[in-house]
Protein backbone atom coordinates (compact mmCIF):
# COMPACT_ATOMS: atom_id res chain seq x y z
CA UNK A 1 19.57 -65.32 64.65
CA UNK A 2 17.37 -63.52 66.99
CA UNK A 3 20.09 -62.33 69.46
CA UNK A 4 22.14 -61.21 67.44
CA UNK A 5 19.42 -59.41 64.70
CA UNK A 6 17.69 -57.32 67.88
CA UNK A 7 14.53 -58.49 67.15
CA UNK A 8 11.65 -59.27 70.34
CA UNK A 9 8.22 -61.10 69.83
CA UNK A 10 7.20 -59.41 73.43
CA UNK A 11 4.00 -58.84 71.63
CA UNK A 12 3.12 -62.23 70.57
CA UNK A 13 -0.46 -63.22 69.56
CA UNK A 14 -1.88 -66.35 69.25
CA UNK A 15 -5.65 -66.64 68.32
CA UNK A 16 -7.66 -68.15 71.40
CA UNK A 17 -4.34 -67.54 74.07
CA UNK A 18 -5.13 -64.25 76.19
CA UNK A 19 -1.84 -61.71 76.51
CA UNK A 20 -1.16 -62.79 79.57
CA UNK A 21 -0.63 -66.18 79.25
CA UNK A 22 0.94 -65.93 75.55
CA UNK A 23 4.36 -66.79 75.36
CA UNK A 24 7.39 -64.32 75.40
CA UNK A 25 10.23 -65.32 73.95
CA UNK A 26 13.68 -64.50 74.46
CA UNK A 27 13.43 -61.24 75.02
CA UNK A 28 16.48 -58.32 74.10
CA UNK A 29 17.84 -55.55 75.46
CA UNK A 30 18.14 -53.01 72.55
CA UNK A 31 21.50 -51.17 71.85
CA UNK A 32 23.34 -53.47 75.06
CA UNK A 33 27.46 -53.63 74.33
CA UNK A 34 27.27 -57.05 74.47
CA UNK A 35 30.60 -58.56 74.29
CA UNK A 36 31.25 -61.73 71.48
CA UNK A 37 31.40 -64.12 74.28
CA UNK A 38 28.49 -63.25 75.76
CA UNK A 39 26.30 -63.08 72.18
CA UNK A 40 27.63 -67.05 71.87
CA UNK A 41 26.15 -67.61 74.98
CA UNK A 42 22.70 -66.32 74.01
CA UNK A 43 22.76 -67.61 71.09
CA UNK A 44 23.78 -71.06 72.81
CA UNK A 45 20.85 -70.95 75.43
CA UNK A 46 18.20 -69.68 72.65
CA UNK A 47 18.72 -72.58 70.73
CA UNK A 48 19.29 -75.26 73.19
CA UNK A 49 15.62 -74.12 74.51
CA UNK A 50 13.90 -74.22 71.43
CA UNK A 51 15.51 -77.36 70.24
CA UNK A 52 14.53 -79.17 73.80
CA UNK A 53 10.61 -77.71 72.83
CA UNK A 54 11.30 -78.51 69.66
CA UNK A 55 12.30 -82.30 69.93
CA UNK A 56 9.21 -82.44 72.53
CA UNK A 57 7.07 -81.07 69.32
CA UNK A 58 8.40 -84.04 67.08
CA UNK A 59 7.59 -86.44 69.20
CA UNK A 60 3.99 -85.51 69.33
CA UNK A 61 4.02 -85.43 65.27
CA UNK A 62 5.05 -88.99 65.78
CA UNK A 63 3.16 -89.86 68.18
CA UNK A 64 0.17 -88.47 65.87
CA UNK A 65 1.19 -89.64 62.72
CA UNK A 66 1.61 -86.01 61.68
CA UNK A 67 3.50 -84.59 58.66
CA UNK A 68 4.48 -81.47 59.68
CA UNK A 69 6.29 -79.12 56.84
CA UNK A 70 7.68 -75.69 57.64
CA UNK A 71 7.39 -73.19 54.58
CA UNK A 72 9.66 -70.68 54.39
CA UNK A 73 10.98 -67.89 52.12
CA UNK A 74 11.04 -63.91 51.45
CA UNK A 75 7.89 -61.85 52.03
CA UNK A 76 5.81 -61.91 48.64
CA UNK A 77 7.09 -65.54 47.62
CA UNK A 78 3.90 -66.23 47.12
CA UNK A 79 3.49 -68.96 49.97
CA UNK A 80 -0.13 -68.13 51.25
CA UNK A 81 -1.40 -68.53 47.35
CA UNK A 82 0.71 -71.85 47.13
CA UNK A 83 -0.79 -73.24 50.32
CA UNK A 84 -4.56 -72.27 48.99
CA UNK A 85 -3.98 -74.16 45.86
CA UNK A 86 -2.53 -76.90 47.58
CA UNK A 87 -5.13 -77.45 49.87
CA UNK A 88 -8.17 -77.14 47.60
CA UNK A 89 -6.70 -80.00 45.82
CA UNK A 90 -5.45 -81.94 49.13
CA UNK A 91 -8.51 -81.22 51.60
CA UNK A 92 -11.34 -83.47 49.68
CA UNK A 93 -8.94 -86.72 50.48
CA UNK A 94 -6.59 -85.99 53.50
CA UNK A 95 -6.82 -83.81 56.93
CA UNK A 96 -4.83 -80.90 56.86
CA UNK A 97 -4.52 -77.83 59.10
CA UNK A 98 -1.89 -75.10 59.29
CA UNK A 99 -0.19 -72.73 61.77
CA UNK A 100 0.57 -69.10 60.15
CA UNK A 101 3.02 -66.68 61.20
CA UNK A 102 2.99 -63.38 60.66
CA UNK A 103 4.49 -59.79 62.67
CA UNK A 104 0.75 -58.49 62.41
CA UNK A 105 -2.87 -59.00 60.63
CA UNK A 106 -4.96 -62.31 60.44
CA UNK A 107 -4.74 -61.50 56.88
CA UNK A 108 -3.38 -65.65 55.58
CA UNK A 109 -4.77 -67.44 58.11
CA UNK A 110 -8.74 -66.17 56.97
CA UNK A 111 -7.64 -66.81 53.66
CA UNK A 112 -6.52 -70.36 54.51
CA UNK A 113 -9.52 -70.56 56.73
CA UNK A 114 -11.87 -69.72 53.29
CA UNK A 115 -10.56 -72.94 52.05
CA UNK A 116 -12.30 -74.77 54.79
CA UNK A 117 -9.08 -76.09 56.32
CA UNK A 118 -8.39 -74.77 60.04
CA UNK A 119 -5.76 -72.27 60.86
CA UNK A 120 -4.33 -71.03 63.82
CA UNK A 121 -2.48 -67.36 62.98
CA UNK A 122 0.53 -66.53 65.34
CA UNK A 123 1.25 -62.42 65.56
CA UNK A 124 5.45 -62.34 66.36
CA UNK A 125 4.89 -59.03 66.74
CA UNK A 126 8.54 -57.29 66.83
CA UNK A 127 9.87 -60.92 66.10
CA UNK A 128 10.90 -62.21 62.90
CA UNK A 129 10.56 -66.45 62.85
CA UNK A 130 8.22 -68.60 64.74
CA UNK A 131 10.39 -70.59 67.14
CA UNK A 132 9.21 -74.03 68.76
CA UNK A 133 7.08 -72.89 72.00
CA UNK A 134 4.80 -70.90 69.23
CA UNK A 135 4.59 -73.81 67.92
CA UNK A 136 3.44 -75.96 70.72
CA UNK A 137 1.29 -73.50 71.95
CA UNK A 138 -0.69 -73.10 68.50
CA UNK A 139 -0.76 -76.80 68.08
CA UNK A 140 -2.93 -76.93 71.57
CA UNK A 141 -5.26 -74.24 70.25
CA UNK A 142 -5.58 -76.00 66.41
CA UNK A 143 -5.35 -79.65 67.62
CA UNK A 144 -4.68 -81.24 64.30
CA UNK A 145 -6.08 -84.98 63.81
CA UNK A 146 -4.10 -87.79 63.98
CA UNK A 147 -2.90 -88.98 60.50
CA UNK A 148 -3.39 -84.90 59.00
CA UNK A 149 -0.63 -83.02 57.07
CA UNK A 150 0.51 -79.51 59.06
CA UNK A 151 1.71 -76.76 57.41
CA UNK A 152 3.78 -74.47 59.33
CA UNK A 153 3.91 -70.77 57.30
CA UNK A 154 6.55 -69.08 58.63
CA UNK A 155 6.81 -65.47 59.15
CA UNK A 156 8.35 -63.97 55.40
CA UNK A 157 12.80 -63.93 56.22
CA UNK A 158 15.45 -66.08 54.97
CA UNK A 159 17.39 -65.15 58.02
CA UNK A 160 16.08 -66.35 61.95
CA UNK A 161 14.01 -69.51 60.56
CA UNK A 162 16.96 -71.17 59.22
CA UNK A 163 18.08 -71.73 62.82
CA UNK A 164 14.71 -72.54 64.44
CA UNK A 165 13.97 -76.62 64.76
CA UNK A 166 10.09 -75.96 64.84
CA UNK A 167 9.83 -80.19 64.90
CA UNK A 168 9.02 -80.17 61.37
CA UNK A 169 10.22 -83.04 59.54
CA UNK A 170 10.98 -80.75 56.49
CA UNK A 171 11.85 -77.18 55.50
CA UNK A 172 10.45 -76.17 52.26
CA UNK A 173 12.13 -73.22 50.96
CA UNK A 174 9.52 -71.13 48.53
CA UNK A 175 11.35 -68.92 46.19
CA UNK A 176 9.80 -66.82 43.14
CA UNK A 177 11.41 -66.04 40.15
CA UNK A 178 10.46 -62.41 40.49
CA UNK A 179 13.51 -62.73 43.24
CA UNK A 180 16.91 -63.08 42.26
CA UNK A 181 18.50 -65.59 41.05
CA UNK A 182 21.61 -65.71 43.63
CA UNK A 183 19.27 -66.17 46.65
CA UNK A 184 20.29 -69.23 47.67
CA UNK A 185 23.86 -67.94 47.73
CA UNK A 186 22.85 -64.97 50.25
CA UNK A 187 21.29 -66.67 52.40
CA UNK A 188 23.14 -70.00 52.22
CA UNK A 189 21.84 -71.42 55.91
CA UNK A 190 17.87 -71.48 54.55
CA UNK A 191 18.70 -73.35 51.69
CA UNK A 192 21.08 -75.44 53.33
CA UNK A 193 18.75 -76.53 55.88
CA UNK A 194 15.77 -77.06 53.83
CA UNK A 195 15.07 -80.55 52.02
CA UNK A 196 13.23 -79.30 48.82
CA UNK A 197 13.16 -75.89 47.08
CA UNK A 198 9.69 -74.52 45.10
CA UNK A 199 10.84 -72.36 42.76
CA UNK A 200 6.80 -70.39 42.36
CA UNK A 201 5.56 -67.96 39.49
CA UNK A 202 7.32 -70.07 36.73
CA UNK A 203 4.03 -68.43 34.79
CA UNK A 204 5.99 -65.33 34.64
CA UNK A 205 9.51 -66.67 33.22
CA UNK A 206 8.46 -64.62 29.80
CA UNK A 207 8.39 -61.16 31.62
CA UNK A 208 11.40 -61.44 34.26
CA UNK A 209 15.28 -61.68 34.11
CA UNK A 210 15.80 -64.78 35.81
CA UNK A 211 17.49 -67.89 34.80
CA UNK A 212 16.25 -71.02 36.31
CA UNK A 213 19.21 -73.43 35.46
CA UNK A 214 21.83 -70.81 37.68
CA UNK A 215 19.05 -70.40 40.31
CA UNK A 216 19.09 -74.07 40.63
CA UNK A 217 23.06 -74.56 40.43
CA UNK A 218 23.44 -71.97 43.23
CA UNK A 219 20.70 -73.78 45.57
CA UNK A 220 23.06 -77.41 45.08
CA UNK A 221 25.91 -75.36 45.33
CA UNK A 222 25.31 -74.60 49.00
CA UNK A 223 22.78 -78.27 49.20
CA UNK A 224 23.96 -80.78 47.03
CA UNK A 225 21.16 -82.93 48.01
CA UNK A 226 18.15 -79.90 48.07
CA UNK A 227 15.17 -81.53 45.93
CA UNK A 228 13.43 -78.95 43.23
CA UNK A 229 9.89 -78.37 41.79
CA UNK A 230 8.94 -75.60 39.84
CA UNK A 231 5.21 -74.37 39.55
CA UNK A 232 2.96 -72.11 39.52
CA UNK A 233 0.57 -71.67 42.03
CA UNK A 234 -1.29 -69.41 39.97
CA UNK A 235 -1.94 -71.53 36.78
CA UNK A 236 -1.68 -74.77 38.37
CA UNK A 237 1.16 -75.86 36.01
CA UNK A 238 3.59 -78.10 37.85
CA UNK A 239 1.68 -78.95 41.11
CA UNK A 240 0.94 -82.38 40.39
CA UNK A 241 4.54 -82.97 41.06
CA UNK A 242 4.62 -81.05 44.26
CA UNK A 243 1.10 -82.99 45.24
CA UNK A 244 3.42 -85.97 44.55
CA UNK A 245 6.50 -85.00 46.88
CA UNK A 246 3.88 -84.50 49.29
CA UNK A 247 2.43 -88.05 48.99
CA UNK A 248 5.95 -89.49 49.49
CA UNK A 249 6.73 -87.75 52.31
CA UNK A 250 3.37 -89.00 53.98
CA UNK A 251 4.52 -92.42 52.85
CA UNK A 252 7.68 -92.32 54.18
């Protein structure tokens, strides 16, 4: 996690918050000896803050009626392209709005915005994860509707996000098959932590060394219970059945 990996989000960004009243969180001393002890007390204190923001977050989904999901995977998963498809085909029938996090660049949230769904981007700046008082403070600025689906885009790392509670009620974990197939055994904590894994670009299965029935083996392996849909954002072809997680979850 953050204290550990040295990175800062001292120049956090969120669209409608001035500088000066942006949040900073946790920030690091670069290059600091810190002894073990002391890095288990950070890391204690980090989390214990961002879970106590973080529980204050779910309520308000509840509260709401809010189904908040938190996307996360690798830079280049393809995410941004999955949540553009998703919401052309969601937006005529349900409210939906999303929160994107990025280091730098409006870039995804004006192409989520060209969809006619509102977005809120979040800069991290040095920082690699949204954590739960980004959160908060983007929700004030987008102010989803009661009843509405949030996406959460998280910045591209299978690292920091793993240990971030952003009040979702989900992780989704978006992996390509243009990645490896022992992903989910790298970076264990992601997949453990997240309750369904997309497995994107099955379109290019033809042109790429990568073997969906180990991919999948090695994401139960480490999540015996992790749910899996493969699709292609692209072509279209298995997004019903995501649309369909999607409308259980809202159910539920």
């Amino acid at each position: 996690m953050c204290s550990t990996c040295g990175c800062a989000s001292g120049e956090l960004r969120i669209e409608g918050v001035s500088s000066e009243h942006a949040y900073h969180s946790h920030e690091h001393s670069h290059g600091l000896p810190f002894a073990a002890r002391r890095l288990v007390d950070i890391e204690m204190d980090v989390l214990a803050k961002n879970n106590h923001i973080a529980a204050h977050n779910r309520e308000h989904f509840a509260a709401a009626g809010i189904l908040a999901l938190n996307l996360v995977s690798s830079p280049g998963s393809g995410k941004t392209t999955l949540l553009t498809s998703t919401l052309t085909r969601l937006a005529p029938y349900f409210d939906c709005a999303v929160i994107e996090g990025d280091q730098q660049t409006t870039n995804d949230a004006d192409r989520i915005r060209a969809t006619g769904v509102p977005a809120i981007q979040v800069n991290t700046g040095k920082g690699c994860h949204l954590d739960a008082q980004m959160v908060h403070d983007a929700l004030h600025q987008l102010s989803p509707n009661n009843n509405s689906l949030l996406f959460i885009e998280n910045v591209g790392n299978l690292v920091c996000p793993a240990s971030f509670d952003l009040g979702e009620l989900h992780k989704v974990a978006v992996l390509s098959v243009t990645e490896g197939e022992d992903k989910p055994l790298k970076y264990p904590h992601m997949f453990a932590a997240s309750q369904l894994m997309i497995l994107n670009k099955i379109d290019l299965l033809p042109y790429v060394s990568f073997d969906v029935g180990i991919c999948i083996a090695n994401a139960r392996q480490v999540n015996p219970q992790i749910e899996v849909i493969q699709l292609s954002a692209t072509t279209g072809e298995g997004m019903d059945q995501w649309l369909l997680w999607l409308e259980q979850q809202r159910c539920a």
